[in-house]
PDB file of N, CA and C in Angstrom:
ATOM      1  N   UNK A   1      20.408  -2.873  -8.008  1.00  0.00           N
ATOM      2  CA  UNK A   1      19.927  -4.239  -8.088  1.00  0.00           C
ATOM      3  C   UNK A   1      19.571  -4.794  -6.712  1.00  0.00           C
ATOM      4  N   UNK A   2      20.521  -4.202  -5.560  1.00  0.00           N
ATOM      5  CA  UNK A   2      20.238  -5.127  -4.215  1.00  0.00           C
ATOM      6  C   UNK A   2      18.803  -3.976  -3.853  1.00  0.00           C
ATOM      7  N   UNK A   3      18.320  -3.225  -4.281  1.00  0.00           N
ATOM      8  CA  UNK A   3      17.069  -2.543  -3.892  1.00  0.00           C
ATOM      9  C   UNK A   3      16.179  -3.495  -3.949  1.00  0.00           C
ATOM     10  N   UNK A   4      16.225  -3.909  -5.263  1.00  0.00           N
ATOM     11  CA  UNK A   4      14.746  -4.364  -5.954  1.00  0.00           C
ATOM     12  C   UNK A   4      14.604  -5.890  -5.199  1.00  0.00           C
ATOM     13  N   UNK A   5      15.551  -6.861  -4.495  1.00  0.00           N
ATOM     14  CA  UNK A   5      15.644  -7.683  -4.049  1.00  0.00           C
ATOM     15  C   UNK A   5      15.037  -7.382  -2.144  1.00  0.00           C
ATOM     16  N   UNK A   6      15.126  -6.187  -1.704  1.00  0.00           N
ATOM     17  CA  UNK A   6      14.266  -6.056  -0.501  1.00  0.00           C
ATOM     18  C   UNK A   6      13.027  -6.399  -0.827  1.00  0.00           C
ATOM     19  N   UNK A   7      12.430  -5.764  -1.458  1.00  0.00           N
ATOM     20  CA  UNK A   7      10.847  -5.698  -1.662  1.00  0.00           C
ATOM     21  C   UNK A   7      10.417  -7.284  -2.211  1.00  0.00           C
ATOM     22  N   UNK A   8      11.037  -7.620  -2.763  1.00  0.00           N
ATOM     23  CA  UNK A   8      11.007  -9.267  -2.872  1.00  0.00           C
ATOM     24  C   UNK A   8      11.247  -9.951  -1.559  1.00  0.00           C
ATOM     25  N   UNK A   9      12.088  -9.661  -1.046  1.00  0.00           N
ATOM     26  CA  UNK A   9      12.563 -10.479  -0.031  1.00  0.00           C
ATOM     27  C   UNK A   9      10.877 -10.247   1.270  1.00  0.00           C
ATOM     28  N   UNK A  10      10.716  -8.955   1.156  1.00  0.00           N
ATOM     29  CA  UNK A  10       9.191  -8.347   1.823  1.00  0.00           C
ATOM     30  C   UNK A  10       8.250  -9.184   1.838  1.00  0.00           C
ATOM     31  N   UNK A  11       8.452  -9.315   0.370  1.00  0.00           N
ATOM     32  CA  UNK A  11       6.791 -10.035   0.156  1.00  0.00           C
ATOM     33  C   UNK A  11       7.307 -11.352  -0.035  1.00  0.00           C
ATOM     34  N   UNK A  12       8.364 -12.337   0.258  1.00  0.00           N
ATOM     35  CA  UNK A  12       8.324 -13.819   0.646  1.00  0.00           C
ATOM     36  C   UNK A  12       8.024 -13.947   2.308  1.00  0.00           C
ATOM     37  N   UNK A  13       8.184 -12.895   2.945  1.00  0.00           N
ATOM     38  CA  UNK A  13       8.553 -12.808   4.069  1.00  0.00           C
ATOM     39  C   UNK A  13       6.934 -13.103   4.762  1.00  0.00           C
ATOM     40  N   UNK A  14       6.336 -12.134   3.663  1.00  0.00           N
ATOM     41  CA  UNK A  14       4.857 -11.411   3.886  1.00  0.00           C
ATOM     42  C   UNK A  14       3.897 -12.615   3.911  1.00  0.00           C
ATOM     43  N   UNK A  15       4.013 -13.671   2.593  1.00  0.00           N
ATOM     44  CA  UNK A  15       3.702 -15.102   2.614  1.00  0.00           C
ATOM     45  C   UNK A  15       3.480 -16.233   3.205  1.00  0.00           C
ATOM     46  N   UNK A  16       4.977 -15.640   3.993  1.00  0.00           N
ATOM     47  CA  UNK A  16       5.261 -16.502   5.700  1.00  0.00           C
ATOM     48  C   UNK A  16       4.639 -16.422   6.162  1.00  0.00           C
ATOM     49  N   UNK A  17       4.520 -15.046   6.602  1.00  0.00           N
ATOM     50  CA  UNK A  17       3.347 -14.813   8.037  1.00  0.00           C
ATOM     51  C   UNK A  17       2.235 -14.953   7.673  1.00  0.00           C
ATOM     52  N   UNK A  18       1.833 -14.577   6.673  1.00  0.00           N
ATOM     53  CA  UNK A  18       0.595 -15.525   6.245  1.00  0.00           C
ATOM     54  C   UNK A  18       0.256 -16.863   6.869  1.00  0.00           C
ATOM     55  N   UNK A  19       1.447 -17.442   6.137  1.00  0.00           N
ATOM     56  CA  UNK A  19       0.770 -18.960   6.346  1.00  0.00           C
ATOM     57  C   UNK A  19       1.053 -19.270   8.162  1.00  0.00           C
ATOM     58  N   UNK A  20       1.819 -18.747   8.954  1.00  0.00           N
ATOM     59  CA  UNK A  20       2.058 -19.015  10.112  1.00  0.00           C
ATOM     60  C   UNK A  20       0.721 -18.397  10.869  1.00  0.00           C
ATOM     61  N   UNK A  21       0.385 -17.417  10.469  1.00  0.00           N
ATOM     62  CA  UNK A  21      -1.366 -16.807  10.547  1.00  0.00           C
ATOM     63  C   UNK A  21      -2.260 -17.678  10.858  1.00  0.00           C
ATOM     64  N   UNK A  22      -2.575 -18.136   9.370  1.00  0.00           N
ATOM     65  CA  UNK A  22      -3.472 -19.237   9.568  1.00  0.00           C
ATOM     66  C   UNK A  22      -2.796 -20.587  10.015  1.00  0.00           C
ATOM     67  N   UNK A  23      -1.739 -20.309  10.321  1.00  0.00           N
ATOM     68  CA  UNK A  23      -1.328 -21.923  11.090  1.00  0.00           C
ATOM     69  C   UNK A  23      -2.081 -21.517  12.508  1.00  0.00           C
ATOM     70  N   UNK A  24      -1.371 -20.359  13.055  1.00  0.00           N
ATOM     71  CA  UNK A  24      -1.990 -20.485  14.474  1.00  0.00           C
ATOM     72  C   UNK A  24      -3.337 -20.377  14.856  1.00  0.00           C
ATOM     73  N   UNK A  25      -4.085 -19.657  13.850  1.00  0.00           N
ATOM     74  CA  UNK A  25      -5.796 -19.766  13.998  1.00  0.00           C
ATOM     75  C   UNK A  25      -6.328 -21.337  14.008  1.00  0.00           C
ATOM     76  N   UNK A  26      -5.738 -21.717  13.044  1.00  0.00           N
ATOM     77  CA  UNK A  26      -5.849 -23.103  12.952  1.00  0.00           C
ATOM     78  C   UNK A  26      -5.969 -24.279  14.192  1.00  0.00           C
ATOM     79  N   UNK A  27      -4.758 -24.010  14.862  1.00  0.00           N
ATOM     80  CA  UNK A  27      -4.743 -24.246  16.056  1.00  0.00           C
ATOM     81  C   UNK A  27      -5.520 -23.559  17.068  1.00  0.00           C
ATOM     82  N   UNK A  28      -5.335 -22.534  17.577  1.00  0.00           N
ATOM     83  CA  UNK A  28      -6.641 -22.049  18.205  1.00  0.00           C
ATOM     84  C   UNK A  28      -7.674 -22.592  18.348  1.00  0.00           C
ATOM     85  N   UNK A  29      -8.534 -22.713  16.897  1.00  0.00           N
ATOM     86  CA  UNK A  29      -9.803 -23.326  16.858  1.00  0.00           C
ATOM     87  C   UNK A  29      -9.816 -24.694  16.810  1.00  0.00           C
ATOM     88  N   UNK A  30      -8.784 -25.739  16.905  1.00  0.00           N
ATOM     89  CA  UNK A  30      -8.686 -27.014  16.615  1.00  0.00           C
ATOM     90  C   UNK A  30      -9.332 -28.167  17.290  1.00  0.00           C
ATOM     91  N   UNK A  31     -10.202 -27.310  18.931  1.00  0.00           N
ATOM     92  CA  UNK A  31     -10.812 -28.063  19.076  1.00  0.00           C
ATOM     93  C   UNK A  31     -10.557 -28.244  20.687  1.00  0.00           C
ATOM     94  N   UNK A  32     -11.072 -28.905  21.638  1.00  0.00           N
ATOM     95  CA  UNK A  32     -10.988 -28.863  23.290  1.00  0.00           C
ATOM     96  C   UNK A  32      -9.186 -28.811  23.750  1.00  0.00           C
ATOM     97  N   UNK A  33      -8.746 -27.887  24.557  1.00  0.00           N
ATOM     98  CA  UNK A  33      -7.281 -27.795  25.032  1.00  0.00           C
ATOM     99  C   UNK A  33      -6.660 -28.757  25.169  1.00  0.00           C
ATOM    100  N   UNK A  34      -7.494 -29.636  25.855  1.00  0.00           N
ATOM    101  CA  UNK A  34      -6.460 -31.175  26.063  1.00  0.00           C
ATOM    102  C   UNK A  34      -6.630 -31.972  25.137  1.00  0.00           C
ATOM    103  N   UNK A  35      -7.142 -31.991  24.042  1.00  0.00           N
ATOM    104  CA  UNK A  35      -6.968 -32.809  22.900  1.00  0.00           C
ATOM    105  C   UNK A  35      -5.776 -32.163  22.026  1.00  0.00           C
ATOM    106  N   UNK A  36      -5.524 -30.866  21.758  1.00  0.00           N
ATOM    107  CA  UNK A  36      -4.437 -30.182  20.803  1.00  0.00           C
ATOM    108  C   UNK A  36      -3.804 -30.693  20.749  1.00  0.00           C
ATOM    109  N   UNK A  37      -3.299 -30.943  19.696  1.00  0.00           N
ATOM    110  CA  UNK A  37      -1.611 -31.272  19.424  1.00  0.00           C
ATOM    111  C   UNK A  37      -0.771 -30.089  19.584  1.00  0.00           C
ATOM    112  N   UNK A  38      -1.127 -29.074  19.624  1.00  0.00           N
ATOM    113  CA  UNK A  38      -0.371 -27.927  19.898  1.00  0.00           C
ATOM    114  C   UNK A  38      -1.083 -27.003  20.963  1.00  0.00           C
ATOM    115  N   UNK A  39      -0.322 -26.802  21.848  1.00  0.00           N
ATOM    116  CA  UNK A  39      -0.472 -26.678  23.617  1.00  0.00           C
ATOM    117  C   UNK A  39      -0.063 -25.238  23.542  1.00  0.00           C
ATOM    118  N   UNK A  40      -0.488 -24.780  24.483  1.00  0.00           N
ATOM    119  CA  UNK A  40      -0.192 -23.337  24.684  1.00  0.00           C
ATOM    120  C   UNK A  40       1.005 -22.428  24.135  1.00  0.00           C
ATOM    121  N   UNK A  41       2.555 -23.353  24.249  1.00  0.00           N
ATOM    122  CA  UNK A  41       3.746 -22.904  23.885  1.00  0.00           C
ATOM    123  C   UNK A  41       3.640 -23.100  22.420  1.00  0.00           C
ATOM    124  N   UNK A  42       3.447 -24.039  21.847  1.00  0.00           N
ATOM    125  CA  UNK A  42       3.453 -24.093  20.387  1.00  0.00           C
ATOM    126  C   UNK A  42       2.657 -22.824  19.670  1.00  0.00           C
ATOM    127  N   UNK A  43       1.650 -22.811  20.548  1.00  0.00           N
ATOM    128  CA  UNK A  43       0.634 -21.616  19.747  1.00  0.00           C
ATOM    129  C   UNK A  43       1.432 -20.005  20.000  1.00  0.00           C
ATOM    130  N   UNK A  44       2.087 -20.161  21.178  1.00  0.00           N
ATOM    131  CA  UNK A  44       2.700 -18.678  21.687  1.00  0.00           C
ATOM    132  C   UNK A  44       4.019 -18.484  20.735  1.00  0.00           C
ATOM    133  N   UNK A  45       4.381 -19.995  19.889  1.00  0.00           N
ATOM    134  CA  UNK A  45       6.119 -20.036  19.075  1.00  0.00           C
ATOM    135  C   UNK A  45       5.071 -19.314  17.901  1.00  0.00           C
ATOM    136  N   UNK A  46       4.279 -19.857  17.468  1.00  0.00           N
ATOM    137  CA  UNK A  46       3.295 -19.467  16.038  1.00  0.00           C
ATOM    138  C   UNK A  46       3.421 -18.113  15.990  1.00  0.00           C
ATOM    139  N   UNK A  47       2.926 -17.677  17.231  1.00  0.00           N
ATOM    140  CA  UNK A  47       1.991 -16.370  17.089  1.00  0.00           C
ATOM    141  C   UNK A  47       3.361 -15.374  17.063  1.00  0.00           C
ATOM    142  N   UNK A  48       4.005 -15.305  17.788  1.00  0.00           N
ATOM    143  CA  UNK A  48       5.388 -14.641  17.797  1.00  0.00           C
ATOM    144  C   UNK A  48       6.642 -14.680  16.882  1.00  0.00           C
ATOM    145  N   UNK A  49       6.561 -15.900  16.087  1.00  0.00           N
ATOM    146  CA  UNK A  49       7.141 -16.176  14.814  1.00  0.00           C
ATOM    147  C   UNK A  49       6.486 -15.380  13.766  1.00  0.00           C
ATOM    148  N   UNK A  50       5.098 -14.883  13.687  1.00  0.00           N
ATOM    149  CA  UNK A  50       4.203 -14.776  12.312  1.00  0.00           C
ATOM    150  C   UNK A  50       4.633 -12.992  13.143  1.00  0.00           C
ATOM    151  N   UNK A  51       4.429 -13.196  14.125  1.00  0.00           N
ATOM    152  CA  UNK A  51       4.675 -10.939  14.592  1.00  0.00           C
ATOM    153  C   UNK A  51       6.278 -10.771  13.990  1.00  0.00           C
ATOM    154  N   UNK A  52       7.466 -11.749  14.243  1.00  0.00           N
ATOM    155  CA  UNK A  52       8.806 -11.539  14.023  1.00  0.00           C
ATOM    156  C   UNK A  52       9.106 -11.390  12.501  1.00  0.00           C
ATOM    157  N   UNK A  53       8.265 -12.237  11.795  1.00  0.00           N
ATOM    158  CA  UNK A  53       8.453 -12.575  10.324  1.00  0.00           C
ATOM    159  C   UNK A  53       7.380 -11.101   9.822  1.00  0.00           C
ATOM    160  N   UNK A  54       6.388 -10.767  10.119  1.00  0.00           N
ATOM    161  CA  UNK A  54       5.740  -9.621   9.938  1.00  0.00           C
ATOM    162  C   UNK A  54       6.662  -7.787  10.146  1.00  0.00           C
ATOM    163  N   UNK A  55       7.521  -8.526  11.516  1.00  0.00           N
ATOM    164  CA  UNK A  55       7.987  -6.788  11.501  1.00  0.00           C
ATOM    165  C   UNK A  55       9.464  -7.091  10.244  1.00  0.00           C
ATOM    166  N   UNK A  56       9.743  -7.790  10.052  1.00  0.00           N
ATOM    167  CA  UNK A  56      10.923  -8.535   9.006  1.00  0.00           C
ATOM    168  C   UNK A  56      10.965  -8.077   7.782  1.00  0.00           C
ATOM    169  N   UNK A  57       9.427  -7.989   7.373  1.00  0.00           N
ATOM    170  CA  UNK A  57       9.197  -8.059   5.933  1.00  0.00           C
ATOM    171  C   UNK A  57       8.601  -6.726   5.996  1.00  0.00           C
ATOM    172  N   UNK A  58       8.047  -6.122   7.085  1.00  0.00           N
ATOM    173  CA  UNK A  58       8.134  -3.966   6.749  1.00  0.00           C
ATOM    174  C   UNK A  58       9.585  -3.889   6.391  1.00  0.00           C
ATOM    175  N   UNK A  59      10.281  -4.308   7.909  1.00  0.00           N
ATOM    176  CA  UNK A  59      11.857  -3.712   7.125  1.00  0.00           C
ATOM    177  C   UNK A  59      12.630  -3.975   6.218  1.00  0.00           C
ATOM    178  N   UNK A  60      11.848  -5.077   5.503  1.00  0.00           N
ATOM    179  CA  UNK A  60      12.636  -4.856   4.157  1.00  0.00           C
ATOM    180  C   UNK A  60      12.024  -4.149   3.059  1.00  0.00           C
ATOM    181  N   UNK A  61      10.821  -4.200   3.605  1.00  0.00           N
ATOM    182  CA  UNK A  61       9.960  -3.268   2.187  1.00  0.00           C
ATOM    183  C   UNK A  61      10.102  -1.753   2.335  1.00  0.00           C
ATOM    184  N   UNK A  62      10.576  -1.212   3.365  1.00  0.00           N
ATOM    185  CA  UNK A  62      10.584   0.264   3.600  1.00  0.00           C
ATOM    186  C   UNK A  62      11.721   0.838   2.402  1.00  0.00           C
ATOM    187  N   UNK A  63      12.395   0.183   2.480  1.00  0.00           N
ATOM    188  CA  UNK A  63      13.562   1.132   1.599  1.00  0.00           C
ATOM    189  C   UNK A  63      13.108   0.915   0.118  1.00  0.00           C
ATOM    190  N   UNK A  64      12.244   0.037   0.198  1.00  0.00           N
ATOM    191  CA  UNK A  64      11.548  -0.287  -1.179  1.00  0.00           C
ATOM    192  C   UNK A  64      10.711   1.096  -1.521  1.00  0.00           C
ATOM    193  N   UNK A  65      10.230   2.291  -0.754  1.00  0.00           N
ATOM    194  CA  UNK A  65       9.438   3.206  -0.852  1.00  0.00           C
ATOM    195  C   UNK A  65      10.289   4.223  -1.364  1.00  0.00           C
ATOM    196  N   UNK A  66      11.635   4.469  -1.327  1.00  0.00           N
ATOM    197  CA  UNK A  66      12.523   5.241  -1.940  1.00  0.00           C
ATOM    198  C   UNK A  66      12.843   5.354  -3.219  1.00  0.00           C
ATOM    199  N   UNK A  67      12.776   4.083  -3.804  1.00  0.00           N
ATOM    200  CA  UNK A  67      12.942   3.736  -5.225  1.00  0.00           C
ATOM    201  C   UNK A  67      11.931   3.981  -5.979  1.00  0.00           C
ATOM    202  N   UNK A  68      12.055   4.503  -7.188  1.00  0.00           N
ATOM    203  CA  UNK A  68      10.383   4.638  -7.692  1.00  0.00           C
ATOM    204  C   UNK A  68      10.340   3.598  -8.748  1.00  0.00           C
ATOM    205  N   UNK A  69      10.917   2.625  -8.871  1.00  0.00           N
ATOM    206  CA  UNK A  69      11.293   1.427 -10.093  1.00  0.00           C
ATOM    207  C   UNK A  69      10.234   0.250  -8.993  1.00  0.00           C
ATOM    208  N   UNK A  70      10.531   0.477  -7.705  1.00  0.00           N
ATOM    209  CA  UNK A  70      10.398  -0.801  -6.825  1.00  0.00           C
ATOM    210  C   UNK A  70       9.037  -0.264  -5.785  1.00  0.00           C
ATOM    211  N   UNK A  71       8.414   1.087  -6.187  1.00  0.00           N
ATOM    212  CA  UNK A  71       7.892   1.345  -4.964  1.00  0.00           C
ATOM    213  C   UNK A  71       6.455   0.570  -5.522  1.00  0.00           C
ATOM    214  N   UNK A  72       5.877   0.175  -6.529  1.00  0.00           N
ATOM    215  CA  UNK A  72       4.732  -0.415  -6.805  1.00  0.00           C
ATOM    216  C   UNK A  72       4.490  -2.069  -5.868  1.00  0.00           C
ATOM    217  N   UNK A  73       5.747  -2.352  -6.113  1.00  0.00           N
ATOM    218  CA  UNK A  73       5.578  -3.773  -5.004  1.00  0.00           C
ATOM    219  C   UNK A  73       6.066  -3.294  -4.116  1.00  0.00           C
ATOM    220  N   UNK A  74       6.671  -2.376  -3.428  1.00  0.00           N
ATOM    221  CA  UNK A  74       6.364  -2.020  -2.474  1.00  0.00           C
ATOM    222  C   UNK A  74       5.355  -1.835  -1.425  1.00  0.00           C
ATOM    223  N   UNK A  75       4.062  -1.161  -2.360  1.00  0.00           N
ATOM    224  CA  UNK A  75       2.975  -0.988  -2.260  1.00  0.00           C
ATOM    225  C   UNK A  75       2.057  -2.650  -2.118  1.00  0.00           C
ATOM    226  N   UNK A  76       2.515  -3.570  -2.906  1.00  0.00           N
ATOM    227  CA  UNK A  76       1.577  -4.426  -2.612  1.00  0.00           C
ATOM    228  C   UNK A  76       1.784  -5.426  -1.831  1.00  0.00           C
ATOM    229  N   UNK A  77       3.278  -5.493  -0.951  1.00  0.00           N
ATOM    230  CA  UNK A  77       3.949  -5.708   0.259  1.00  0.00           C
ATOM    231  C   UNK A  77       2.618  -5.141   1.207  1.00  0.00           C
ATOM    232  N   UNK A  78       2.532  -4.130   1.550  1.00  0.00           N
ATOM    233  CA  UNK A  78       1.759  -3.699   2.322  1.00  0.00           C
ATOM    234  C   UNK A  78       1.254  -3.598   2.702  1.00  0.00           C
ATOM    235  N   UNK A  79       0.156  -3.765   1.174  1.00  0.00           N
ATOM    236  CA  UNK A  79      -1.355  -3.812   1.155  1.00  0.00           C
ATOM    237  C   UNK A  79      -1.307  -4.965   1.716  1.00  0.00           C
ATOM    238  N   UNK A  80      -1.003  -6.217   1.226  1.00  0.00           N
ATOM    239  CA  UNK A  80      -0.531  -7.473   2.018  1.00  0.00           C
ATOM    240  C   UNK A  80      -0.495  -7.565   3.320  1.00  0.00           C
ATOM    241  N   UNK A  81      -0.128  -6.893   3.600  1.00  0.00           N
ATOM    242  CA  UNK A  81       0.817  -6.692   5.038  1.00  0.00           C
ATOM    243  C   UNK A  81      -0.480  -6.085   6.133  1.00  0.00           C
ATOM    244  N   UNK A  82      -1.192  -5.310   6.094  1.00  0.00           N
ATOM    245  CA  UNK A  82      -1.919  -4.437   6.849  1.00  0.00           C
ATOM    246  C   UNK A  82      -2.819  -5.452   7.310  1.00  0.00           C
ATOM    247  N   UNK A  83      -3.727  -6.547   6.572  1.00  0.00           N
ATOM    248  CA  UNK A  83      -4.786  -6.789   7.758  1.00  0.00           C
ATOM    249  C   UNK A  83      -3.748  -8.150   8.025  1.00  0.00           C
ATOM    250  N   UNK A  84      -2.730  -8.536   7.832  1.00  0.00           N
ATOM    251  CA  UNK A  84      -2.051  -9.489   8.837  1.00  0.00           C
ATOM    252  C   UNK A  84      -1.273  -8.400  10.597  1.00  0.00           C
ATOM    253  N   UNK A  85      -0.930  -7.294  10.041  1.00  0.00           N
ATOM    254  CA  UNK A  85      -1.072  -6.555  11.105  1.00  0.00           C
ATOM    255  C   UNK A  85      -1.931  -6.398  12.225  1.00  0.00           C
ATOM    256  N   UNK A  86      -3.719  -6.273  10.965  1.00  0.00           N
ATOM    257  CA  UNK A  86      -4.631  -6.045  11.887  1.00  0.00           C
ATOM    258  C   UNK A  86      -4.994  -7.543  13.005  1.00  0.00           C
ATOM    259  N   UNK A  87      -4.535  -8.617  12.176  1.00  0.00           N
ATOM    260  CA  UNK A  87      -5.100 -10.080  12.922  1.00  0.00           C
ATOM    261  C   UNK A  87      -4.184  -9.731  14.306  1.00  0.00           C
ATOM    262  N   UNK A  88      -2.813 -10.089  14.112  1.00  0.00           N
ATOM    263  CA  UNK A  88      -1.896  -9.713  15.043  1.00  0.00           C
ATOM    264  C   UNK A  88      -2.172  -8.709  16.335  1.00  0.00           C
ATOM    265  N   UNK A  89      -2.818  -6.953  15.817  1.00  0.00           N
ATOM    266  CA  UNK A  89      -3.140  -6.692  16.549  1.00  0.00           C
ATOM    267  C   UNK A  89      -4.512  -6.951  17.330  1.00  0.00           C
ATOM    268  N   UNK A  90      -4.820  -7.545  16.948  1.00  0.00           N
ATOM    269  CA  UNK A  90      -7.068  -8.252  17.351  1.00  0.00           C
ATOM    270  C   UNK A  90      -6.132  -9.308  18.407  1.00  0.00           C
ATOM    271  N   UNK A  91      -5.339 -10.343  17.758  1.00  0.00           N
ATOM    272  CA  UNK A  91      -5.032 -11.303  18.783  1.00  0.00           C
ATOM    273  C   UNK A  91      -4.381 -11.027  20.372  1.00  0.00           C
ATOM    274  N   UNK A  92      -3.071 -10.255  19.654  1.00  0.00           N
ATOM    275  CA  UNK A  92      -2.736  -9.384  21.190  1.00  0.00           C
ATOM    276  C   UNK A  92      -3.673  -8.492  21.869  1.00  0.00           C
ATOM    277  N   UNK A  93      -4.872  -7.640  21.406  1.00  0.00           N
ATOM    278  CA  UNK A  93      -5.929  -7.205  22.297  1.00  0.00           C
ATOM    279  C   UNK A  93      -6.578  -8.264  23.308  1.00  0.00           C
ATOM    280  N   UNK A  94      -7.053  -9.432  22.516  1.00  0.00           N
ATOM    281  CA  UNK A  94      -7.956 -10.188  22.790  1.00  0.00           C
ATOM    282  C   UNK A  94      -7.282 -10.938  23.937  1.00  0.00           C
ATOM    283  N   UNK A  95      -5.893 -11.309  24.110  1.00  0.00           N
ATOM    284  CA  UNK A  95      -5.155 -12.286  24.681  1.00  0.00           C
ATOM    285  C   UNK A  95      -4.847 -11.524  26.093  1.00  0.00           C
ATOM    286  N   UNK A  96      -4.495  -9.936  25.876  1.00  0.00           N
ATOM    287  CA  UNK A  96      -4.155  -9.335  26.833  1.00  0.00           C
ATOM    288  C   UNK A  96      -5.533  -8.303  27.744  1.00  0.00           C
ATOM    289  N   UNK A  97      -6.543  -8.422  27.346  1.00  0.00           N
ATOM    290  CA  UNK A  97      -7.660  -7.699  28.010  1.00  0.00           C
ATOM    291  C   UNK A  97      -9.055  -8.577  28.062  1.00  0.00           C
ATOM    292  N   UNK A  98      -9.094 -10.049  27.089  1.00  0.00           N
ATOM    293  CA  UNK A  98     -10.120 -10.407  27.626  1.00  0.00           C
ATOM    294  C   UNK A  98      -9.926 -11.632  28.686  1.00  0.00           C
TER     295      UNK A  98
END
């Protein structure tokens, strides 16, 4: 029973970073620096909250891949999961090389 509750717990997790995702794009694009309501640190709490809550919700979905009752949402944890990975990794490229 506590199996099938990782992969749940995954994909609330997965939701999060979602929405903390588009919180911080949000911000990003919100418009000239000194007008933001959210300043450099707020955007750096976003962006590092949505990577913390992202590596959170692999580790709970991994053991979800063992089970074969639980590995289907497992699977859609994932699928979920991959282009919030990919944003994450585009943002840290972009932040650290351009």
């Amino acid at each position: 029973m506590a199996v099938i509750a990782l992969p749940l717990l995954g994909l609330l997790l997965t939701i999060t970073a979602w929405v903390l995702t588009v919180m911080t794009g949000a911000h990003l694009i919100s418009g000239p620096f000194e007008d933001r309501t959210c300043q450099t640190e707020c955007v750096r709490m976003l962006f590092f909250s949505g990577v913390g809550v992202t590596l959170g919700a692999l580790l709970f979905a991994i053991p979800g891949l063992l089970r074969p009752n639980t590995r289907t949402l497992t699977y859609v944890v994932l699928v979920l999961m991959a282009p919030l990975v990919a944003v994450y990794a585009t943002l840290f490229l972009i932040g650290n090389f351009a």
